[in-house]
N, C-alpha and C. Protein backbone atom coordinates (compact mmCIF):
# COMPACT_ATOMS: atom_id res chain seq x y z
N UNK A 1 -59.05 5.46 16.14
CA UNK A 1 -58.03 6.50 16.12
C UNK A 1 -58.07 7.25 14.79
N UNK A 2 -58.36 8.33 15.01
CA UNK A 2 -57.91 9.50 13.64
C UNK A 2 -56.56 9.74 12.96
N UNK A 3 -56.61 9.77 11.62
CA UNK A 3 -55.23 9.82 10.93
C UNK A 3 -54.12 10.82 11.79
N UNK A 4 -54.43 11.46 12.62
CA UNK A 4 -53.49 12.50 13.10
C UNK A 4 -52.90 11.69 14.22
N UNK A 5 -53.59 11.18 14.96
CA UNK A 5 -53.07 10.14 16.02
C UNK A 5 -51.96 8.98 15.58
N UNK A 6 -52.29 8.58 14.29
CA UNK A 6 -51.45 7.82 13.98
C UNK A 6 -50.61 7.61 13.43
N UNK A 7 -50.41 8.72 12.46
CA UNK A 7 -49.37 10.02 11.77
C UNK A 7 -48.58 10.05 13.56
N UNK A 8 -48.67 10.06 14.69
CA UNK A 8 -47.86 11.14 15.72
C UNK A 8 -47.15 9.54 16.04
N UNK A 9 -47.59 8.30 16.55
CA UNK A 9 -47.28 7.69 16.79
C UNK A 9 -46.56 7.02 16.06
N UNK A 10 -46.72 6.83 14.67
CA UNK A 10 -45.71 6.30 13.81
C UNK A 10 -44.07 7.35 13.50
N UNK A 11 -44.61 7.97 13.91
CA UNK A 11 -43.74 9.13 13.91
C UNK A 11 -42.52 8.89 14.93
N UNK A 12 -43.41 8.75 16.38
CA UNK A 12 -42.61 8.80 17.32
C UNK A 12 -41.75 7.46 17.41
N UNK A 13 -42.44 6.43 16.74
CA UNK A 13 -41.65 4.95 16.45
C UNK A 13 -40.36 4.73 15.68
N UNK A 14 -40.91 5.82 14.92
CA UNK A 14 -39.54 5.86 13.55
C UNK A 14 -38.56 6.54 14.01
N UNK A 15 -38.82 7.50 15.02
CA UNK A 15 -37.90 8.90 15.83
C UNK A 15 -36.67 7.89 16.52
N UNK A 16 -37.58 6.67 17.20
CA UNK A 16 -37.27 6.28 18.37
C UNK A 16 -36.27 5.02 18.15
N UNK A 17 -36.38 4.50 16.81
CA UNK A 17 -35.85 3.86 16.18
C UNK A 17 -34.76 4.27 15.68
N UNK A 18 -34.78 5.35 15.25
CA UNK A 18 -33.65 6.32 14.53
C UNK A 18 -32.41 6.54 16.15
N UNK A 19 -33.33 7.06 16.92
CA UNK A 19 -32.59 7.29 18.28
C UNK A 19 -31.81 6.39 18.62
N UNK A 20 -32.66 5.00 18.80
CA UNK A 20 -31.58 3.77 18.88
C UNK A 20 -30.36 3.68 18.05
N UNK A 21 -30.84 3.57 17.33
CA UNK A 21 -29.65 3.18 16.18
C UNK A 21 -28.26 3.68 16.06
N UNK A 22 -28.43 5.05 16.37
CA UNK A 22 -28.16 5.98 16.53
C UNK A 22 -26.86 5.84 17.99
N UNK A 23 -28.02 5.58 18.88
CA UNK A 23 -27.17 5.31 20.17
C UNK A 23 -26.05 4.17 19.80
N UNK A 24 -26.75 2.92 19.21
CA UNK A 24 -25.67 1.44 18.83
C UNK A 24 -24.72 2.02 18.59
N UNK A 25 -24.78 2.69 17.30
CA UNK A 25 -23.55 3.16 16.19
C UNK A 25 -22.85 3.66 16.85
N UNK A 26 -23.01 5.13 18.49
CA UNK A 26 -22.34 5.23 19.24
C UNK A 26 -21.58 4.51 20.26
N UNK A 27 -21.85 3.73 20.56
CA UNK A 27 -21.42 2.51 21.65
C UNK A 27 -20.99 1.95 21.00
N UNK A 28 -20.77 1.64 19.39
CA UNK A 28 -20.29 0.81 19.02
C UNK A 28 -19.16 1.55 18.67
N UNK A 29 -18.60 2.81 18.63
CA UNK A 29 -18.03 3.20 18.38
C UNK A 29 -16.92 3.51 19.47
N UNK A 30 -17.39 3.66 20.44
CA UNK A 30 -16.75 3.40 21.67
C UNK A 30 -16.21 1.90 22.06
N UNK A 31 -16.86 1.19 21.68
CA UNK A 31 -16.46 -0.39 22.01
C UNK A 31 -14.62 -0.23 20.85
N UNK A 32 -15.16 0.27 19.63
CA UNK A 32 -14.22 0.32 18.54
C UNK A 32 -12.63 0.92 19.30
N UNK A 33 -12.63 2.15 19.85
CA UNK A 33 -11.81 2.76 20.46
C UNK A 33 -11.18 2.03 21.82
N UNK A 34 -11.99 1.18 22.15
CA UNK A 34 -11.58 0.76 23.35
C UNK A 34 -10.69 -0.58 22.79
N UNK A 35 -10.62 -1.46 22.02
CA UNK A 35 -10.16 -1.95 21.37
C UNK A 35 -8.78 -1.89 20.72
N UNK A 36 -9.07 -1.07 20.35
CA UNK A 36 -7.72 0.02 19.54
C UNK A 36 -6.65 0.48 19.99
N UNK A 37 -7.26 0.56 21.69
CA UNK A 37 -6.79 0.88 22.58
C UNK A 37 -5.56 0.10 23.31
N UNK A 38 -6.52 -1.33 23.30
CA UNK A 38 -5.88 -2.87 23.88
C UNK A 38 -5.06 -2.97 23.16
N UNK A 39 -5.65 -3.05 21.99
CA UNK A 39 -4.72 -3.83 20.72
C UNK A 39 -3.32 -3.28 20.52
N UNK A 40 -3.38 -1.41 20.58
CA UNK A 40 -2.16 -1.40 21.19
C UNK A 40 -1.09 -1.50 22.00
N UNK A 41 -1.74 -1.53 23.00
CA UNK A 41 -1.02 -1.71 24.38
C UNK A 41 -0.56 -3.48 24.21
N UNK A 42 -0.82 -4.57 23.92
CA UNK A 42 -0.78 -5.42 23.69
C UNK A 42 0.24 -6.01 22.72
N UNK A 43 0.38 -4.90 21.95
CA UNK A 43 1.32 -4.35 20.85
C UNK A 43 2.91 -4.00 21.32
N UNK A 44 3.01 -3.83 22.61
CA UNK A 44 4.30 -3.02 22.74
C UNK A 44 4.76 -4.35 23.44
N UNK A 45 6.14 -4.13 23.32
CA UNK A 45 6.63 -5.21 23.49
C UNK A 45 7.09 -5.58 25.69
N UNK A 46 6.94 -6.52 26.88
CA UNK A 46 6.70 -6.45 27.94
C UNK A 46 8.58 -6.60 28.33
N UNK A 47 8.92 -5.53 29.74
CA UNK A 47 10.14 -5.76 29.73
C UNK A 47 9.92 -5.55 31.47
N UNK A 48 11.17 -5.68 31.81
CA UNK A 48 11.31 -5.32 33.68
C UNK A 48 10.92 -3.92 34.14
N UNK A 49 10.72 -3.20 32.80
CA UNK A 49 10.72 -1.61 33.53
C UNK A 49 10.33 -1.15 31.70
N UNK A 50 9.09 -0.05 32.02
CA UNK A 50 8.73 0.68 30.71
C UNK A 50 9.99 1.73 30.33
N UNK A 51 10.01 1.88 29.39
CA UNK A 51 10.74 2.19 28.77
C UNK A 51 10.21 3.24 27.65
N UNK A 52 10.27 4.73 28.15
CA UNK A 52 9.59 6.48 26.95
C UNK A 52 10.61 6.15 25.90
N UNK A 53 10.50 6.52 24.89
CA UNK A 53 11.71 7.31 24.06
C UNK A 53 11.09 8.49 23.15
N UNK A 54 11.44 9.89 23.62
CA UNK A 54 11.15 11.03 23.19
C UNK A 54 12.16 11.63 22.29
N UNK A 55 11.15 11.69 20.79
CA UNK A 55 11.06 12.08 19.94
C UNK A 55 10.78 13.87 19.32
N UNK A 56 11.30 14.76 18.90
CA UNK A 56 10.94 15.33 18.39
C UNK A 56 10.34 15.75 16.74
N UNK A 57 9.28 15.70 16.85
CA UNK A 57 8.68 16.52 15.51
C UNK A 57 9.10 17.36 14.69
N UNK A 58 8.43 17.00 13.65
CA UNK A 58 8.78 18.50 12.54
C UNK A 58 8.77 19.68 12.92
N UNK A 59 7.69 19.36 14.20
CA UNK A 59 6.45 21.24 14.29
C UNK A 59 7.29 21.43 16.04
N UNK A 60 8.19 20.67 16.37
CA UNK A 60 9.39 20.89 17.53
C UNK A 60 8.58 20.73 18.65
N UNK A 61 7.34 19.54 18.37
CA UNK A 61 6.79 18.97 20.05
C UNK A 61 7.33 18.06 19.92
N UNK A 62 7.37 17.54 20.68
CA UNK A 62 8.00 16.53 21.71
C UNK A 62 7.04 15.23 21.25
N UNK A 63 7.24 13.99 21.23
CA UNK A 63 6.50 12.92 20.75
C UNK A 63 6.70 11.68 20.99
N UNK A 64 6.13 11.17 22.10
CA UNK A 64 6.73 10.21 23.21
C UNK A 64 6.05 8.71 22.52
N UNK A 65 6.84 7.88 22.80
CA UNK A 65 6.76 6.55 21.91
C UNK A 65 7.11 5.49 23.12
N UNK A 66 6.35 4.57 23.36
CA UNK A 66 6.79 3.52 24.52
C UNK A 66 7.31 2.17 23.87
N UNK A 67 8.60 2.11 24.05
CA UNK A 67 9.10 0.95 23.68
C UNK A 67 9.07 -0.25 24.31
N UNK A 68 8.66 -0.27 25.60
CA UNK A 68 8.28 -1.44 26.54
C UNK A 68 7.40 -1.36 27.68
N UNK A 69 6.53 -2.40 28.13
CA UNK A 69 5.90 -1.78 29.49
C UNK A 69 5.62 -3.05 30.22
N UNK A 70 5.76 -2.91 31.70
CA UNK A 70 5.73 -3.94 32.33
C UNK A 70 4.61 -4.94 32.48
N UNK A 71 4.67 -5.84 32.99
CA UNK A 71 3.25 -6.78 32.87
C UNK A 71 2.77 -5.79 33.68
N UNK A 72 3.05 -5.62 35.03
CA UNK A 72 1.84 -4.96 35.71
C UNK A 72 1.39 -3.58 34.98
N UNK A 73 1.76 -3.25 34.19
CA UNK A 73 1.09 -2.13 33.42
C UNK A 73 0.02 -2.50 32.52
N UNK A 74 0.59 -3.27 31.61
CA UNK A 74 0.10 -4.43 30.70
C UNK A 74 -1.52 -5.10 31.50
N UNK A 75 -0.99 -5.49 32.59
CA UNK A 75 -3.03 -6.19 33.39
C UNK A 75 -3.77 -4.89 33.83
N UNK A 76 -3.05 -3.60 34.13
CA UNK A 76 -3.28 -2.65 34.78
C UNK A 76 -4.36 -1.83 33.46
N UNK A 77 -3.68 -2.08 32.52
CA UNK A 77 -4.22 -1.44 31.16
C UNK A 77 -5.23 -2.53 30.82
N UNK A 78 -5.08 -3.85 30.73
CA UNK A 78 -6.53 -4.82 30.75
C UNK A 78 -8.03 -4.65 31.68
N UNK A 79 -7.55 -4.44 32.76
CA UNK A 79 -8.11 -3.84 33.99
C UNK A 79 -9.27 -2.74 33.67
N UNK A 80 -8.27 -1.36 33.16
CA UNK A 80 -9.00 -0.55 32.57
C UNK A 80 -9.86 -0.59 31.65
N UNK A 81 -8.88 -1.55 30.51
CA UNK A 81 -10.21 -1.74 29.18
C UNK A 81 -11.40 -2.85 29.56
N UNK A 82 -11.26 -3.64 30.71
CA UNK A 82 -12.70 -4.68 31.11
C UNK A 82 -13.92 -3.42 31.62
N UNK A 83 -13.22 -2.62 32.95
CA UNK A 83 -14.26 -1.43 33.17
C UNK A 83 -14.84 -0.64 32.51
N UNK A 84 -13.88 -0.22 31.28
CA UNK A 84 -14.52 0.37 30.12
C UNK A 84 -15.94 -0.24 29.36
N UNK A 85 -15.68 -1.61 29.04
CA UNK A 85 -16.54 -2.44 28.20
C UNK A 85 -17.79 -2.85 29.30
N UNK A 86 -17.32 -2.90 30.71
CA UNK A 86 -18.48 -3.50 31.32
C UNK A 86 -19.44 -1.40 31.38
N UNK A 87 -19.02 -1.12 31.68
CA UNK A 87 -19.39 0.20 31.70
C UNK A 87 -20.19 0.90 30.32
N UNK A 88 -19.44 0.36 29.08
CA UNK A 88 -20.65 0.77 27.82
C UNK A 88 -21.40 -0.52 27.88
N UNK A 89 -21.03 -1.58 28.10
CA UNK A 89 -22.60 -2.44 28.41
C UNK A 89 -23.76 -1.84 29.62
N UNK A 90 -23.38 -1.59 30.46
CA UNK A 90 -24.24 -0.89 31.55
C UNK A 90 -24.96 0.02 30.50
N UNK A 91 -24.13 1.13 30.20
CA UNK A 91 -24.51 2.10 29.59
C UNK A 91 -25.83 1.77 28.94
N UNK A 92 -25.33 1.11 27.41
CA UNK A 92 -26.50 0.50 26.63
C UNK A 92 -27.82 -0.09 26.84
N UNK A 93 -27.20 -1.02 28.10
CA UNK A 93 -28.59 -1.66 28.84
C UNK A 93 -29.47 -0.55 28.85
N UNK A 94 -28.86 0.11 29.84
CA UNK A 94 -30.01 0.92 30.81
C UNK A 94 -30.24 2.45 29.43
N UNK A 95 -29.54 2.82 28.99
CA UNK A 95 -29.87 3.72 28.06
C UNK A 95 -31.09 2.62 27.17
N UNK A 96 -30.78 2.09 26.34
CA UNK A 96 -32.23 1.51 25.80
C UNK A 96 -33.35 1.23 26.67
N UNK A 97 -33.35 1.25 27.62
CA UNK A 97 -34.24 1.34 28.34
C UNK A 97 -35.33 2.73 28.95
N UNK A 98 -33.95 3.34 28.88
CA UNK A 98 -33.90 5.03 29.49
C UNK A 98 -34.92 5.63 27.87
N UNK A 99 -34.59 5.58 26.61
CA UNK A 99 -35.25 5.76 25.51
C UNK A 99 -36.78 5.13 25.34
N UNK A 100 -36.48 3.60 25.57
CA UNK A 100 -37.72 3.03 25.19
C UNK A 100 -38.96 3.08 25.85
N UNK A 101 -38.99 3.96 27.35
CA UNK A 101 -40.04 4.75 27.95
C UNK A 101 -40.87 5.83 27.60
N UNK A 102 -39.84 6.12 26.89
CA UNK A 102 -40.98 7.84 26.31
C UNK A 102 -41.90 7.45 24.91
N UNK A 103 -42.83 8.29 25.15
CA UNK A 103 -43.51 8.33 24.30
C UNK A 103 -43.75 9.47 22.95
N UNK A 104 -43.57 10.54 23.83
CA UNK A 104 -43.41 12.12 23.50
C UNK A 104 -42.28 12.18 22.24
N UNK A 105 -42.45 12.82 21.62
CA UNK A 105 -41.10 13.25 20.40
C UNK A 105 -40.58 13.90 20.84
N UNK A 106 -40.65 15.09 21.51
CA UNK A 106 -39.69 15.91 22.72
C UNK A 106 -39.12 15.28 23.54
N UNK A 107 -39.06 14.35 24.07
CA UNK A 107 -38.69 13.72 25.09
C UNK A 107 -37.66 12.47 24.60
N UNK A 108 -38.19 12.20 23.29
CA UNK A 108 -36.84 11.60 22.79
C UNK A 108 -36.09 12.20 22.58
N UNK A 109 -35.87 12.96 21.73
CA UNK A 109 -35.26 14.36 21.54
C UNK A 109 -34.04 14.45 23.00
N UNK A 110 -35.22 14.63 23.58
CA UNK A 110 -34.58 15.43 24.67
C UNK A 110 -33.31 14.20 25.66
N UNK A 111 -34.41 12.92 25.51
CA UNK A 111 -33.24 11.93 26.44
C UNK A 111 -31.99 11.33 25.90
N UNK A 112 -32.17 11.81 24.13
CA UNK A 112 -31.16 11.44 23.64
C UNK A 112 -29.89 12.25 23.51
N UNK A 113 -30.48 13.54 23.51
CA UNK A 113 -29.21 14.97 23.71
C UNK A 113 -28.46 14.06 25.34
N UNK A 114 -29.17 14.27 25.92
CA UNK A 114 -28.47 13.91 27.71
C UNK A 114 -27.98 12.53 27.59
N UNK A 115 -28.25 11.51 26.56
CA UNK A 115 -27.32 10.52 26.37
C UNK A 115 -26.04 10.26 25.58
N UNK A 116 -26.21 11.81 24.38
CA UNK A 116 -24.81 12.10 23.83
C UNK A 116 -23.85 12.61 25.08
N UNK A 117 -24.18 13.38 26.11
CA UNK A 117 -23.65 13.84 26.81
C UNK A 117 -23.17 13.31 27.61
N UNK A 118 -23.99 12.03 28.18
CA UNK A 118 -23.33 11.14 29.12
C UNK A 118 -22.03 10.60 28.46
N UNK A 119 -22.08 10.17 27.13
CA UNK A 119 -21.15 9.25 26.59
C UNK A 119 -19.97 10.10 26.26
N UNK A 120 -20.05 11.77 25.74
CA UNK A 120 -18.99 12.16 25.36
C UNK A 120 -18.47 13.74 26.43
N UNK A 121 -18.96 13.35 27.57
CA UNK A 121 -18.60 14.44 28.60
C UNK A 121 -17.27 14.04 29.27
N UNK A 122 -16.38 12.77 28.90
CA UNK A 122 -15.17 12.38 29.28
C UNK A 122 -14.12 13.28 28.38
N UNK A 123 -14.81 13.10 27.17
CA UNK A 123 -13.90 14.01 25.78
C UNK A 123 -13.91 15.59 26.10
N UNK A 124 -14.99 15.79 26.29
CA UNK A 124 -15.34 17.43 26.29
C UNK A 124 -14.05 17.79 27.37
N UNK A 125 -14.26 17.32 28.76
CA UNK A 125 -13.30 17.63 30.27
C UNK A 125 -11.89 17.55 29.67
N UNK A 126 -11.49 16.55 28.57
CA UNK A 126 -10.17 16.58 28.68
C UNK A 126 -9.92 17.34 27.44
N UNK A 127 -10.21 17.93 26.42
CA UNK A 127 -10.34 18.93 25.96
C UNK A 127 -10.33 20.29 26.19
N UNK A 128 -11.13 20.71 26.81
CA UNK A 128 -10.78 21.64 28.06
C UNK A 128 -10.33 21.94 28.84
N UNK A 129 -9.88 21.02 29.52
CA UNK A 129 -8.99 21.23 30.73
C UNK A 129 -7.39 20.60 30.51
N UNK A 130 -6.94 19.90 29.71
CA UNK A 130 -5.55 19.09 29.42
C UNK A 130 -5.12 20.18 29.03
N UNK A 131 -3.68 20.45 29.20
CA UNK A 131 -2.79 21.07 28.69
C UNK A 131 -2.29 20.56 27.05
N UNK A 132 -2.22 21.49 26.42
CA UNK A 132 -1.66 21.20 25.07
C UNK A 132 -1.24 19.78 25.15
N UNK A 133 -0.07 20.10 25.46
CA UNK A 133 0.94 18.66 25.19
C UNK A 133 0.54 17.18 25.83
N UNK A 134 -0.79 17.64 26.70
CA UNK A 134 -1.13 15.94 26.94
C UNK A 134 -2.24 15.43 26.04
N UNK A 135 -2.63 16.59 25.13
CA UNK A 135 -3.47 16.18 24.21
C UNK A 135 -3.10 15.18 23.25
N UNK A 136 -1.73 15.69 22.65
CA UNK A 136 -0.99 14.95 21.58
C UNK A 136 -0.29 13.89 22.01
């Protein structure tokens, strides 16, 4: 093999490496949020019936605070965060996999743009489409 061949391939190793890593730090960052998530909900204290108490702000929105929530909300919200976690494990699996096929530097490139997208096309939709106030 000629220095140019192996200049492309070390190249594409280090790309591909970077890509990974890259992906972890994302999933791991998602694992982080999902967490955060539990931990609050887990946090509020369990009663016969949830319980809003709306708050107004400095800036005169509205700022809703849950002072209680029922168990079945409580497993209902566990529920959600297991699908979440089994779902970025899926993810990861098969995305490192989905990466560790190519060979091409374009093509990493390229499968890794469509794997930011998979992971953060939940954010983008509700960004766009939520109304103000269910953002906050």
């Amino acid at each position: 093999p000629n220095a140019t061949n192996l200049d492309y391939f070390l190249r594409a190793n280090v790309l591909c490496m970077v890509a990974l890593m890259c992906w972890f730090l994302m999933v791991a960052k998602e694992f982080s949020h999902i967490l955060d998530l539990q931990r609050a909900v887990a946090g509020i204290p369990h009663d016969g019936i949830t319980k809003v108490k709306v708050k107004e702000q400095d800036t005169g929105e509205p700022m809703y605070m849950l002072k209680s929530i029922t168990w079945k909300r409580s497993v209902l919200s566990t529920c959600g965060m297991l699908y979440r976690v089994a779902s970025c494990c899926l993810l990861l699996i098969s995305s490192v996999a989905f990466l560790l096929q190519e060979i091409s530097i374009s093509d990493i490139v390229l499968n890794c743009v469509a794997l930011e997208i998979v992971l953060n096309i939940d954010n983008l939709l509700f960004e766009a489409l939520a109304p103000t106030p269910a953002k906050h």
